[in-house]
N, C-alpha and C. Protein backbone atom coordinates (compact mmCIF):
# COMPACT_ATOMS: atom_id res chain seq x y z
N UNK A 1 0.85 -1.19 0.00
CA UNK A 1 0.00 0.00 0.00
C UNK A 1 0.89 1.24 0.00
N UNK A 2 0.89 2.18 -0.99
CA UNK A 2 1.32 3.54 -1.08
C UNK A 2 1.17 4.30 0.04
N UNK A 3 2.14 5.56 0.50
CA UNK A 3 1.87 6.15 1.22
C UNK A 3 0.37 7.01 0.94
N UNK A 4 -0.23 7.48 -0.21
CA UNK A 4 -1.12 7.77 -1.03
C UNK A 4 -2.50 6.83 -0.61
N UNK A 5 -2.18 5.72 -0.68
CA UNK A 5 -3.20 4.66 -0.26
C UNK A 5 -3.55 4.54 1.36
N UNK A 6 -2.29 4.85 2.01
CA UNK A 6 -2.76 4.65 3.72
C UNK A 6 -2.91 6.04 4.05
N UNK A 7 -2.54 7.30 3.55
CA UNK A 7 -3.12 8.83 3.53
C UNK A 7 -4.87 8.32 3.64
N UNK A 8 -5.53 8.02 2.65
CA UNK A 8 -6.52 8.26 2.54
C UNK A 8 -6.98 7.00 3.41
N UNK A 9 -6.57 5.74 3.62
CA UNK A 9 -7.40 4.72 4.62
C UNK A 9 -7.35 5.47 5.45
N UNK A 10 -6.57 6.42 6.17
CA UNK A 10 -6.70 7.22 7.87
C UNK A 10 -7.50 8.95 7.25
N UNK A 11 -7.75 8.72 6.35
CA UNK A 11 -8.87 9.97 6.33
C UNK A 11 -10.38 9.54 6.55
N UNK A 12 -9.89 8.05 6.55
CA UNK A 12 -11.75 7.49 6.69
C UNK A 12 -12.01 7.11 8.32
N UNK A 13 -13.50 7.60 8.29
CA UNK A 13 -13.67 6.69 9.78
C UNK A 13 -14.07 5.43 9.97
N UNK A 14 -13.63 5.11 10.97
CA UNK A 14 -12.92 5.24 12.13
C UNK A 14 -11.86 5.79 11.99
N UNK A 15 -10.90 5.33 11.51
CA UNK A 15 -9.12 5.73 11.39
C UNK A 15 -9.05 7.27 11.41
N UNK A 16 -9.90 7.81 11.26
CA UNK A 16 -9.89 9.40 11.05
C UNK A 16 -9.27 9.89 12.27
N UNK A 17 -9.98 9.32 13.37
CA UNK A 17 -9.54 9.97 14.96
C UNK A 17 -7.72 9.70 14.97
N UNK A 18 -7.50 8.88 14.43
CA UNK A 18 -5.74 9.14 14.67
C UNK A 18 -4.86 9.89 13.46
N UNK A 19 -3.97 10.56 14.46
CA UNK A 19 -2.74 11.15 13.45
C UNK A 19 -1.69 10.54 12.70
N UNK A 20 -1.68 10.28 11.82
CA UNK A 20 -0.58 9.72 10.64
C UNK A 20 0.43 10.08 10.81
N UNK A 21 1.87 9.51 10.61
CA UNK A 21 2.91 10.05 10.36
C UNK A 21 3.48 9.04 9.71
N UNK A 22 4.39 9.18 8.08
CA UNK A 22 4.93 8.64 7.72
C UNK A 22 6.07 8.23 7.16
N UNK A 23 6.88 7.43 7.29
CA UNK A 23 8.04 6.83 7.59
C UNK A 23 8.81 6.09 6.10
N UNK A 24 9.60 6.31 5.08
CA UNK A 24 10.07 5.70 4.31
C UNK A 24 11.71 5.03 4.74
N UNK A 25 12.56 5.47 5.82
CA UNK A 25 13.50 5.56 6.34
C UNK A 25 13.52 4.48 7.66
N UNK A 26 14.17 3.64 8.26
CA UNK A 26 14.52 3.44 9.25
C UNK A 26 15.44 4.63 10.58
N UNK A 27 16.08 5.66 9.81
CA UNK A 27 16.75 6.23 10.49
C UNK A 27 16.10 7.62 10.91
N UNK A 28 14.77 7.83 9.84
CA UNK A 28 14.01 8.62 10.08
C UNK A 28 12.75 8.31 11.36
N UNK A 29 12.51 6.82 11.44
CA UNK A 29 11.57 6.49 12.40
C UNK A 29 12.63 6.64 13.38
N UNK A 30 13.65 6.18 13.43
CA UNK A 30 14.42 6.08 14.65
C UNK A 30 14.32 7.32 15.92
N UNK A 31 14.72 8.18 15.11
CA UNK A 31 14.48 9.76 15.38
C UNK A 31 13.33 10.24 15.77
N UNK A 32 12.36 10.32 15.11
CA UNK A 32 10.67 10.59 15.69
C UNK A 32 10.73 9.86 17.03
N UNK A 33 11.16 8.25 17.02
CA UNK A 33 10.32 7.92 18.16
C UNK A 33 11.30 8.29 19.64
N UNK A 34 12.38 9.17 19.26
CA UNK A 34 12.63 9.57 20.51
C UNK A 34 12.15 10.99 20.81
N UNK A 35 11.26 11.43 20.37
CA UNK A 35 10.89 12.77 19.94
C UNK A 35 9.31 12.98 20.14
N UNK A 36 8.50 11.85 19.46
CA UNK A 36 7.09 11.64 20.13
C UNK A 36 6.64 10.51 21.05
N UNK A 37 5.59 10.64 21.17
CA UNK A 37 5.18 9.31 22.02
C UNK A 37 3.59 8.64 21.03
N UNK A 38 4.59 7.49 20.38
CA UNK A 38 3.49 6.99 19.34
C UNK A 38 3.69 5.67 20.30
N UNK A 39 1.82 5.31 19.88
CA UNK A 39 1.56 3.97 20.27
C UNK A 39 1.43 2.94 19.67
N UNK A 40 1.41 3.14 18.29
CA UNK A 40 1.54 2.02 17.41
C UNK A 40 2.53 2.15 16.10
N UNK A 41 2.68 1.33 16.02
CA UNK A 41 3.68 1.35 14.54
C UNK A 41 3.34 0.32 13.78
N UNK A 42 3.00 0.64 12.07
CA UNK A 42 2.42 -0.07 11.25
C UNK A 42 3.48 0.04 10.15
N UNK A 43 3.62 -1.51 9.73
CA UNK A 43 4.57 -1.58 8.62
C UNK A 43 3.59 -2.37 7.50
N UNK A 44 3.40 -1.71 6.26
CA UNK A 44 3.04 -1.95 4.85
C UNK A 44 4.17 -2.61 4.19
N UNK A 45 3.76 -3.97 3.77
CA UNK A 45 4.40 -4.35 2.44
C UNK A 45 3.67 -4.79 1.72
N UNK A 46 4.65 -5.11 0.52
CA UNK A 46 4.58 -5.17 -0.75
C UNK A 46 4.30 -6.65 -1.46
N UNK A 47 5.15 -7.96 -0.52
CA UNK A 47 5.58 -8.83 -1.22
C UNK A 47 6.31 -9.30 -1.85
N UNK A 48 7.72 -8.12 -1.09
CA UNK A 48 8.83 -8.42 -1.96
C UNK A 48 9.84 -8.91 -0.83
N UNK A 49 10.59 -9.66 -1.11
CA UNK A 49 11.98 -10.33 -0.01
C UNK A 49 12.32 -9.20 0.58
N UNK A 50 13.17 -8.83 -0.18
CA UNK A 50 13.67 -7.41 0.80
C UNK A 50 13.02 -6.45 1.89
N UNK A 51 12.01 -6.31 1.61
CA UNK A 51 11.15 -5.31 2.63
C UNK A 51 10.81 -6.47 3.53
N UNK A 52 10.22 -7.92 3.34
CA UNK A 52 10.33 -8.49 4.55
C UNK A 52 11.05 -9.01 5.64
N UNK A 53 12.31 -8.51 4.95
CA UNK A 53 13.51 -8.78 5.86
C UNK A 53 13.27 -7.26 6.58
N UNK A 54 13.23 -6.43 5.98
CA UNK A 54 13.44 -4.77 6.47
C UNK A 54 12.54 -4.70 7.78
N UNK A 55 11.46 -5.51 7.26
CA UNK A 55 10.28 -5.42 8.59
C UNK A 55 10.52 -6.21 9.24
N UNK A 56 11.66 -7.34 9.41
CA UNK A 56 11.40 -8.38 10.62
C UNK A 56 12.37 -7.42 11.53
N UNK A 57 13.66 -6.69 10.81
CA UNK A 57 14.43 -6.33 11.39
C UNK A 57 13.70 -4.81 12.00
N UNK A 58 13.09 -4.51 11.84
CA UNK A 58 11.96 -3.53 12.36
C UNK A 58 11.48 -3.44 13.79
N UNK A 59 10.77 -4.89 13.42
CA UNK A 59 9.63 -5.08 14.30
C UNK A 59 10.37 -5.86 15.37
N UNK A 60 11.68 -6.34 15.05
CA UNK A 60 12.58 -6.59 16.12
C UNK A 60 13.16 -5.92 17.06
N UNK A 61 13.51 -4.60 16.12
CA UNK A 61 14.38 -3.78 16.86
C UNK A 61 13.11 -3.02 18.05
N UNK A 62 11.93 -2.54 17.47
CA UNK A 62 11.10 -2.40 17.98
C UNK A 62 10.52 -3.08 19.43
N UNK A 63 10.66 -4.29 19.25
CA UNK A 63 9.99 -5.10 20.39
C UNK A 63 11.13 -5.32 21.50
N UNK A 64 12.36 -5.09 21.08
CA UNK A 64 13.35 -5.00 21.83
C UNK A 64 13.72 -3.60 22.78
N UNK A 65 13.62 -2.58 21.91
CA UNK A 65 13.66 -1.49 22.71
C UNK A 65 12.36 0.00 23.06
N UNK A 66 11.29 -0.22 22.17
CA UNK A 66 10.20 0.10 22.25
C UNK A 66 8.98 -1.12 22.51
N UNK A 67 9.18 -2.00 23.74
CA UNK A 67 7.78 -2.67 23.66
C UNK A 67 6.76 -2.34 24.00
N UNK A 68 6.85 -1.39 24.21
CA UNK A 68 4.93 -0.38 25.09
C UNK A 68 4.45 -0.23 23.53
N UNK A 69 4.85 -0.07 22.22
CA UNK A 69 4.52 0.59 21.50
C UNK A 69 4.01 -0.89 20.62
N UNK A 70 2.56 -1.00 20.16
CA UNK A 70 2.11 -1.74 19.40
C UNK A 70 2.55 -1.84 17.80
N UNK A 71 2.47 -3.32 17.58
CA UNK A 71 3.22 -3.83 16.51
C UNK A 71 2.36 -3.95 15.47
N UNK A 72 1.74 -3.55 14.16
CA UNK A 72 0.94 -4.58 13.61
C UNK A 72 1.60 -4.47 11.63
N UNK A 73 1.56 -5.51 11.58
CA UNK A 73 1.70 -5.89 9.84
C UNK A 73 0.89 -5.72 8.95
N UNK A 74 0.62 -5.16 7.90
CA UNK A 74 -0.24 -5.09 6.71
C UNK A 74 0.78 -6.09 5.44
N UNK A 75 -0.06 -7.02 5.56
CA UNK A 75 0.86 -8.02 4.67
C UNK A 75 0.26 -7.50 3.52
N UNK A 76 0.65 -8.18 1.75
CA UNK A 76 0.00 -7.78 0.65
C UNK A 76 -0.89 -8.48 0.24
N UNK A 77 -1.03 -9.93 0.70
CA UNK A 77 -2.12 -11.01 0.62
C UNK A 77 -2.01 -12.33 1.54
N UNK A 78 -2.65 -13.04 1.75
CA UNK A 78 -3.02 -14.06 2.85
C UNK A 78 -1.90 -14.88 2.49
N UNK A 79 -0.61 -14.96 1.62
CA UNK A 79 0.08 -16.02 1.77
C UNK A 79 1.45 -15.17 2.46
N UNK A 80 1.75 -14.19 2.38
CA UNK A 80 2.56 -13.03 3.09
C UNK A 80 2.19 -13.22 4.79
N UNK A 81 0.65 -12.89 4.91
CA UNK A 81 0.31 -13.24 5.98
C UNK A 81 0.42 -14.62 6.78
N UNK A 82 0.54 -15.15 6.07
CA UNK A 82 0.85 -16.63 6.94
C UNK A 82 2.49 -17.16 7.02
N UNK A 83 3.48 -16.69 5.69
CA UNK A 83 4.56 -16.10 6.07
C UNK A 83 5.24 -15.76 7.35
N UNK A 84 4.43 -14.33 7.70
CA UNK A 84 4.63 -13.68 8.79
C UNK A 84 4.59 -14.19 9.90
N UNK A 85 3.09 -14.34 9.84
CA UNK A 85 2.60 -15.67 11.32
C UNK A 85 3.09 -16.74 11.92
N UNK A 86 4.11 -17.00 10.93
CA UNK A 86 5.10 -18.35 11.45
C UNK A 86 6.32 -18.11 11.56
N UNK A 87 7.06 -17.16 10.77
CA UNK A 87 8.48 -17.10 10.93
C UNK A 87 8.51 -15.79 11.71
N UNK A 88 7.71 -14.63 11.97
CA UNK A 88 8.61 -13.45 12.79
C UNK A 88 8.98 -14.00 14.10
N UNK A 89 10.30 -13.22 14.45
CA UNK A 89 10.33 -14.60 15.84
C UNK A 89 10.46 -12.98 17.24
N UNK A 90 9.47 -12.09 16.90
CA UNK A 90 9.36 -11.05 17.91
C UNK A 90 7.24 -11.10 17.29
N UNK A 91 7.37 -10.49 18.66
CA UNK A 91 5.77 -10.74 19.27
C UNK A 91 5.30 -9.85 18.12
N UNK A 92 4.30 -10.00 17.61
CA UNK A 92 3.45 -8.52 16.82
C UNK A 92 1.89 -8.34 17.38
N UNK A 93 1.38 -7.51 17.63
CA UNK A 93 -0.05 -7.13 18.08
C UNK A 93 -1.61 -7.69 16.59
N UNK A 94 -0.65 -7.87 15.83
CA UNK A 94 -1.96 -8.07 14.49
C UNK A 94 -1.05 -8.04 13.48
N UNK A 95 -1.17 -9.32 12.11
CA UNK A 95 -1.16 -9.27 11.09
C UNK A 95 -2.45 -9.07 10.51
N UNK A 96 -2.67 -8.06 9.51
CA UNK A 96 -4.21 -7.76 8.53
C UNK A 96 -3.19 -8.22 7.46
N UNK A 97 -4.36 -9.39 6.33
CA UNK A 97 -3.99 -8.98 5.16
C UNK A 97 -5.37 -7.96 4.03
N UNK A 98 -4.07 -6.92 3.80
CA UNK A 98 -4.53 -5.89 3.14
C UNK A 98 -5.43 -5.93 1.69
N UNK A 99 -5.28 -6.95 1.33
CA UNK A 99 -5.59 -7.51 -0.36
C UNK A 99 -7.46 -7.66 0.14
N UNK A 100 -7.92 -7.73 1.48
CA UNK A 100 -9.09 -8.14 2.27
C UNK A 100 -10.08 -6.68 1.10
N UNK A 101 -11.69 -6.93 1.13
CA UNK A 101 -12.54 -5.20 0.85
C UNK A 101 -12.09 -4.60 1.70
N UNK A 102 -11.76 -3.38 0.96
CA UNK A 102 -11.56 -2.36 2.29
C UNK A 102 -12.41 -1.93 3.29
N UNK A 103 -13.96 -2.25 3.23
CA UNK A 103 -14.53 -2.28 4.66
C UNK A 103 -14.10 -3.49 5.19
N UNK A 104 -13.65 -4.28 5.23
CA UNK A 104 -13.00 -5.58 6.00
C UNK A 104 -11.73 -5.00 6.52
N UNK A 105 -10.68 -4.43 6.00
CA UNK A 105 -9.32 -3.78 6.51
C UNK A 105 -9.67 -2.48 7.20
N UNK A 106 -10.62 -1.65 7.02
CA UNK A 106 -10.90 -0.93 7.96
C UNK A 106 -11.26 -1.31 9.41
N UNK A 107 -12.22 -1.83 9.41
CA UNK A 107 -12.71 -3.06 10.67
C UNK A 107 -11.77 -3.70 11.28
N UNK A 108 -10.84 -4.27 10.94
CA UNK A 108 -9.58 -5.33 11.66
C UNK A 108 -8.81 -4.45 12.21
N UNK A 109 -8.20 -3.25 11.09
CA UNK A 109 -7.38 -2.26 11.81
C UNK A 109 -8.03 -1.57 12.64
N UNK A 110 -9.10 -0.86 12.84
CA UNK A 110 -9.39 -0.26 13.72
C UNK A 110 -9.51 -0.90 14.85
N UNK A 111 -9.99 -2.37 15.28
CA UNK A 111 -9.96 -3.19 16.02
C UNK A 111 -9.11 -3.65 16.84
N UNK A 112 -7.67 -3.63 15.87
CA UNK A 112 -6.57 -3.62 16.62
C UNK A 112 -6.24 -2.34 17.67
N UNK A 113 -6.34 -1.40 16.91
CA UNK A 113 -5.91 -0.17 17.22
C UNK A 113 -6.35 0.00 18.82
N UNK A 114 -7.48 -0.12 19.02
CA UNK A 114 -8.19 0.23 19.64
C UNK A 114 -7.76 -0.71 21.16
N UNK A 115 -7.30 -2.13 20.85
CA UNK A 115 -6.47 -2.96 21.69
C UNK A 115 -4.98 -2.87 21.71
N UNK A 116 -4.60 -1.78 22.84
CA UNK A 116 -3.31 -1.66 22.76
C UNK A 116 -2.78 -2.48 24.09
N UNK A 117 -3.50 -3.05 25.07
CA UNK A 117 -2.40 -3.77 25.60
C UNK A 117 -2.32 -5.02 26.07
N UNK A 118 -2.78 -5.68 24.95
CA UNK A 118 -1.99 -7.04 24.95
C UNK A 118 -1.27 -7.65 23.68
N UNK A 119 -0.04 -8.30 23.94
CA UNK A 119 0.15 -8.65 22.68
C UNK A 119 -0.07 -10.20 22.19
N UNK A 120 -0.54 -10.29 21.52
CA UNK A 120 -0.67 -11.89 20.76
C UNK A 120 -1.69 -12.77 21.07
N UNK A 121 -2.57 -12.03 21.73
CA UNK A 121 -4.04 -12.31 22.35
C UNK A 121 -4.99 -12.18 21.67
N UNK A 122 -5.24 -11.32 20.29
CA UNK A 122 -6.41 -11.12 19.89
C UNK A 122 -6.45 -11.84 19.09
N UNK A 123 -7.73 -11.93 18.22
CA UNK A 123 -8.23 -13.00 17.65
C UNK A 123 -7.77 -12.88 16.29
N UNK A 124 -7.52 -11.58 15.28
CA UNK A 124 -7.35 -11.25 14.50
C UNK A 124 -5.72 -11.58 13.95
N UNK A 125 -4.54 -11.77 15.27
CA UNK A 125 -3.78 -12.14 14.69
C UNK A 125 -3.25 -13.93 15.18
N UNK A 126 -4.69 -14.45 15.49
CA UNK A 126 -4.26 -16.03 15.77
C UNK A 126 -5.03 -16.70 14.35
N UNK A 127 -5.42 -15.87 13.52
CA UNK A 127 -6.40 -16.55 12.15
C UNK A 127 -5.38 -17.36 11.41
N UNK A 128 -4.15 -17.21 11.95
CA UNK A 128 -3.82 -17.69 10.66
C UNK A 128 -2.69 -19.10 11.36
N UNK A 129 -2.44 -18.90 12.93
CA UNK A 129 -1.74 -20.04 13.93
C UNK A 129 -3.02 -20.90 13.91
N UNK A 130 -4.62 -20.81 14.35
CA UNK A 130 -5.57 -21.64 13.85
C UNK A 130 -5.93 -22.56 13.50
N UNK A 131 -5.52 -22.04 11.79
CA UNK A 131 -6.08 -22.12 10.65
C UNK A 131 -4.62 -22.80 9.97
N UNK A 132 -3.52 -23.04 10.70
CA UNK A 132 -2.10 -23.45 10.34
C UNK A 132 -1.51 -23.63 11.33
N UNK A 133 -0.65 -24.72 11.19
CA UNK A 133 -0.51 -25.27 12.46
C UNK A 133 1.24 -24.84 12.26
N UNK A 134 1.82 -24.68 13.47
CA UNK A 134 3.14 -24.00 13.10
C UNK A 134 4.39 -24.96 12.73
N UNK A 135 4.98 -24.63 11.83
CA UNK A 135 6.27 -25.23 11.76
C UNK A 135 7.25 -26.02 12.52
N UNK A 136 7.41 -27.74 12.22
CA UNK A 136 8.13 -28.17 13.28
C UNK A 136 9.96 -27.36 12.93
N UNK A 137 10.52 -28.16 14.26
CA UNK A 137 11.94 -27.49 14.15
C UNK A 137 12.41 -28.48 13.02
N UNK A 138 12.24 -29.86 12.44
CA UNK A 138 12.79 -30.19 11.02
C UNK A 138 12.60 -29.34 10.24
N UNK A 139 11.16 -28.65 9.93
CA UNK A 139 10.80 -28.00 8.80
C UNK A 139 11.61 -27.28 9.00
N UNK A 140 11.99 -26.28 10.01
CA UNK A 140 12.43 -25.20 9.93
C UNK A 140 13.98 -25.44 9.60
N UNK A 141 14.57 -26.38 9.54
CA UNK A 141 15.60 -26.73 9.60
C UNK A 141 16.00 -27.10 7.87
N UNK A 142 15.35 -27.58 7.65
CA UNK A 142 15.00 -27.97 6.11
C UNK A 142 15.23 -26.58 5.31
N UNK A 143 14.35 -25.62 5.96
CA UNK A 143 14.10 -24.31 4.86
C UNK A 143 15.23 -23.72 5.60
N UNK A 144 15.80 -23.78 6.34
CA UNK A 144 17.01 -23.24 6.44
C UNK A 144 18.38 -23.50 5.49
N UNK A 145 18.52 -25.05 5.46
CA UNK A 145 19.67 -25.62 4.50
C UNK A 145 19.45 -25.10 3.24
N UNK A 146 17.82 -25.11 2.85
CA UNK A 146 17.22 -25.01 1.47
C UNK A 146 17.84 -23.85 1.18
N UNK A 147 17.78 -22.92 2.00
CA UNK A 147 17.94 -21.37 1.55
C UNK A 147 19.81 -21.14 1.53
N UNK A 148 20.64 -22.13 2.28
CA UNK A 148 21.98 -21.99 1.70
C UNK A 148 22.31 -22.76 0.15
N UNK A 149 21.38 -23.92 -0.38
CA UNK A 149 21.44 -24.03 -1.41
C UNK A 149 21.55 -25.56 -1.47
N UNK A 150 21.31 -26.55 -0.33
CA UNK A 150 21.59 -27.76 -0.19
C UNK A 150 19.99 -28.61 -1.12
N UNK A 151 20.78 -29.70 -1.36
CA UNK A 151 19.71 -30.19 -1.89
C UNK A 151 18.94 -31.16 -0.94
N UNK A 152 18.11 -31.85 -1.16
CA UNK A 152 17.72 -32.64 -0.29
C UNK A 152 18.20 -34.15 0.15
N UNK A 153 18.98 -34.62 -0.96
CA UNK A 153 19.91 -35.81 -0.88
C UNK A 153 20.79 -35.10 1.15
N UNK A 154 21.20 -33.98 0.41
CA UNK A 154 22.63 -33.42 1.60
C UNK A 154 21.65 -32.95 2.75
N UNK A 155 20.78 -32.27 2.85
CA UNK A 155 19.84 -32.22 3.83
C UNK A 155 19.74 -33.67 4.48
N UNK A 156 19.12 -34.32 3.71
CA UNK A 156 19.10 -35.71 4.38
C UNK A 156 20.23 -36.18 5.33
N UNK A 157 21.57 -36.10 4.49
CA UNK A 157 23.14 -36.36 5.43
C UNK A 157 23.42 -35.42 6.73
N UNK A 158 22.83 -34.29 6.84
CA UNK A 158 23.04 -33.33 7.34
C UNK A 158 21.97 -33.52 8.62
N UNK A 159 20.74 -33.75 8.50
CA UNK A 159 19.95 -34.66 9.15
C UNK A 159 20.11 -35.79 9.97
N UNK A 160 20.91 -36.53 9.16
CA UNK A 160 20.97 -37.68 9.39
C UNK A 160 19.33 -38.74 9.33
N UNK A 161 18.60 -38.06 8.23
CA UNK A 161 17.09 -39.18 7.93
C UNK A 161 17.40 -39.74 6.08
N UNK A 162 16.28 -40.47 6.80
CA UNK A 162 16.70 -40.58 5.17
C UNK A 162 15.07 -39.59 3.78
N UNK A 163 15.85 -39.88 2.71
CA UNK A 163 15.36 -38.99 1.89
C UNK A 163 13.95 -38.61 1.63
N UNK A 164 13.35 -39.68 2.06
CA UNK A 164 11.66 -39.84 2.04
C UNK A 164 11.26 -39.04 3.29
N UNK A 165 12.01 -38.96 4.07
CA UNK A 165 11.10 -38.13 4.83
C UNK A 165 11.78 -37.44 5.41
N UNK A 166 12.44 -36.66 4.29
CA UNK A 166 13.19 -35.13 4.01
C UNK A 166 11.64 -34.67 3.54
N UNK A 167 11.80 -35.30 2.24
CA UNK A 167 10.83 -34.96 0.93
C UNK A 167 9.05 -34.84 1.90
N UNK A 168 8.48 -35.78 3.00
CA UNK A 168 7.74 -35.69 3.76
C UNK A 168 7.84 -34.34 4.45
N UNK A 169 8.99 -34.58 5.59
CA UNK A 169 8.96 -32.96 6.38
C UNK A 169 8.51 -31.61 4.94
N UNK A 170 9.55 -31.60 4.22
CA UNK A 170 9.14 -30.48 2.70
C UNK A 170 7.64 -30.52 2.53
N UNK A 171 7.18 -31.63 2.16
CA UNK A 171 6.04 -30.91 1.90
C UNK A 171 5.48 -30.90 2.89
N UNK A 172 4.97 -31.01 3.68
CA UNK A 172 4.21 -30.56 4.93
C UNK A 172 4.19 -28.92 5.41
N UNK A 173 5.93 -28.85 5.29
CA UNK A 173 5.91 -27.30 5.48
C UNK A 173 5.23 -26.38 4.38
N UNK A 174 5.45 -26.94 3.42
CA UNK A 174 4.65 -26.24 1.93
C UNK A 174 2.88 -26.20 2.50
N UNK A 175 2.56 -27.45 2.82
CA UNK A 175 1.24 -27.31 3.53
C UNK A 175 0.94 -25.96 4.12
N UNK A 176 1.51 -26.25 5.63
CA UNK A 176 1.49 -25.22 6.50
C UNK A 176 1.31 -23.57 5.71
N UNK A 177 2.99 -23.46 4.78
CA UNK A 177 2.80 -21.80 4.19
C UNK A 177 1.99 -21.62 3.35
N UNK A 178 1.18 -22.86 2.94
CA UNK A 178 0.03 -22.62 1.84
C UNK A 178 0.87 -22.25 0.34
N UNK A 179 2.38 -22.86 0.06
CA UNK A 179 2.90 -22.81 -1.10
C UNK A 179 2.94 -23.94 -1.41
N UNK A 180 3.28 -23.73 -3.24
CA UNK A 180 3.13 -24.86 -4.11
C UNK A 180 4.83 -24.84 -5.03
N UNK A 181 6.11 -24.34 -4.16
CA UNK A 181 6.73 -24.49 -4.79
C UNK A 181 8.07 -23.97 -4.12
N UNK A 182 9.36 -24.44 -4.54
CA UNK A 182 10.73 -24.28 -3.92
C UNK A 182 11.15 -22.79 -3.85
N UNK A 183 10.24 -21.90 -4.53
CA UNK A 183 10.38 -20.32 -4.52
C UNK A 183 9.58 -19.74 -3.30
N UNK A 184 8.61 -20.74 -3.18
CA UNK A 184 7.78 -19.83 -2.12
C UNK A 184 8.00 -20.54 -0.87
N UNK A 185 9.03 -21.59 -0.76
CA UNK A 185 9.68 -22.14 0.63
C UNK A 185 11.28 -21.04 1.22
N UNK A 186 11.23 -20.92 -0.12
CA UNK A 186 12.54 -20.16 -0.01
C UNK A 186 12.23 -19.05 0.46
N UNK A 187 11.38 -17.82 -0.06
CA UNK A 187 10.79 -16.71 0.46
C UNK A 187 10.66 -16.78 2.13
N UNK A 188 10.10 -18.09 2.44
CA UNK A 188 9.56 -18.55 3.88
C UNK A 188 11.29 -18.40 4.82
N UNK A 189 12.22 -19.15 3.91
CA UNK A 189 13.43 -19.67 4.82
C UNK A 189 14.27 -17.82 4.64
N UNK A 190 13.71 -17.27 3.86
CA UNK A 190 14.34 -15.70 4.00
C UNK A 190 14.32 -14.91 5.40
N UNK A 191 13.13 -15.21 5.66
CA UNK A 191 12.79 -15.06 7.35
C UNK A 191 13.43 -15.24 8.58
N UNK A 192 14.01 -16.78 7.94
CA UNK A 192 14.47 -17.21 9.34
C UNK A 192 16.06 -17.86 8.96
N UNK A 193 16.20 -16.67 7.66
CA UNK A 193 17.97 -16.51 8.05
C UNK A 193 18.91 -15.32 8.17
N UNK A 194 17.53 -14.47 8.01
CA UNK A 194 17.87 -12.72 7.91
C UNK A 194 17.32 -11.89 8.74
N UNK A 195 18.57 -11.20 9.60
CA UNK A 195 18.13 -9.82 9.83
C UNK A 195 18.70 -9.08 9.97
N UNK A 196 18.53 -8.39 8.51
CA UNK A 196 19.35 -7.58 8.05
C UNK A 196 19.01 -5.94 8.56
N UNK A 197 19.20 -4.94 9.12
CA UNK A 197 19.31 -3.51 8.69
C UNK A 197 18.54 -2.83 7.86
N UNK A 198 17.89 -2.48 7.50
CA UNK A 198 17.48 -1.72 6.20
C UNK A 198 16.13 -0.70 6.13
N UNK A 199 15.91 -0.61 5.12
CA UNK A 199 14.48 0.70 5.20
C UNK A 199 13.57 0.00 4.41
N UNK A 200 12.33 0.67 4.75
CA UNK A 200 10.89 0.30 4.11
C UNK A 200 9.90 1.40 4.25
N UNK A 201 8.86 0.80 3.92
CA UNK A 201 7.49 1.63 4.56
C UNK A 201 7.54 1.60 5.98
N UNK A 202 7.20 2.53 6.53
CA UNK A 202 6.39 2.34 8.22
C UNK A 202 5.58 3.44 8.50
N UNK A 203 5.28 3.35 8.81
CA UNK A 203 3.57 4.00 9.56
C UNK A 203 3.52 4.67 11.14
N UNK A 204 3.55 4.91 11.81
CA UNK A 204 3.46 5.28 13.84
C UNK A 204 2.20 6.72 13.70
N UNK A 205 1.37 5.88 14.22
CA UNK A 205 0.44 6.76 14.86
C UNK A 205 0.53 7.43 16.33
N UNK A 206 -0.33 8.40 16.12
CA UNK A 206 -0.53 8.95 17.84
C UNK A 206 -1.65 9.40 17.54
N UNK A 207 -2.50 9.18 18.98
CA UNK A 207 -3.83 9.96 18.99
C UNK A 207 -3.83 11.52 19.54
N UNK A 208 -4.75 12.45 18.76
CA UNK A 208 -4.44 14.23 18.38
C UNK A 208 -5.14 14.18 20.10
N UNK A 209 -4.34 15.00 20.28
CA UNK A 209 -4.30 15.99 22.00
C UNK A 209 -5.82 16.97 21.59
N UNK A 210 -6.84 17.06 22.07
CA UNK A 210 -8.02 18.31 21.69
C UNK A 210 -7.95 18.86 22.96
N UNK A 211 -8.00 20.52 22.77
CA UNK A 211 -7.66 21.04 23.76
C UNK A 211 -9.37 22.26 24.00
């Protein structure tokens, strides 16, 4: 979602009652948030590798040294979102996927919003732990080798199983991320071998002071 696109979702109500501020920079959020007192921070993507590394390393750095301040994800569609739901390995307050009618993404976000203090409790971001059951530590282990470039013969050695139920654990995890292919396991194992530094979209609201 464009900065253009979440301008106008927070000109609508509900979202109207909060103040926008927006963020293309990591070093630029850095700065604000010692400067205001925002309660949430929203990161937009796209669906591209890079920015989901940008946001794990985000929402990390975030939960590490800002945890009062709510976390939530706007993935780009329900397979991003389930992505998310399994590999961020810092707490988030709500994944929405955004691709939803926009009276449906209005409703979830405002919903969240509105629940600022608990994290990982609401219902909106367990739709998709549920509805998917999480990754064992083989799988995860699997899409880890996968993503240095091993095949599954050497996975297997590396394991120590044998190849059938390499090829078993694999697809199962494909189950779980709701992919149909060694590109969209790989995307998955990007997650959970990176965290890298970098910039993206971000979002931090505060609610307007009326005097």
């Amino acid at each position: 979602m464009s900065a253009i696109g979440l301008t106008h979702l927070f000109a609508m109500p509900p979202l109207s009652d909060y103040k926008l501020h927006l963020f293309t920079r990591a070093d630029s959020l850095k700065v604000a948030l010692s400067r205001t007192s925002f309660f949430s921070v929203i990161y937009s993507l796209s669906d591209a590798r890079e920015e989901r590394r940008n946001c794990l390393s985000c929402m990390r750095e975030l939960a590490l040294n800002h945890n009062d301040i709510q976390r939530i994800v706007l993935a780009s569609g329900e397979m991003e979102a389930k992505l998310v739901s399994h590999l961020f390995p810092s707490r988030l307050h709500g994944i929405i996927n955004k691709a939803v009618p926009l009276i449906e993404l209005l409703d979830e976000l405002s919903a969240l919003l509105k629940e600022t203090g608990r994290v990982n409790d609401n219902m909106l971001n367990h739709w998709y732990v549920s509805h998917n059951r999480m990754l064992s530590p083989t799988e995860r282990a699997i899409l880890r080798y996968m993503s240095f470039g091993y095949s599954i013969p050497e996975i297997a050695t590396q394991l120590e199983r044998n190849i059938k139920t390499i090829r078993a654990h694999k697809f199962n995890a494909m189950v779980k991320l709701g992919v149909n292919s060694d590109v969209g396991l790989l995307d998955a194992a990007d997650l959970l071998t990176h965290l890298p530094a970098g910039e993206g979209r971000r979002t931090a609201l505060t609610i307007p002071a009326f005097s």
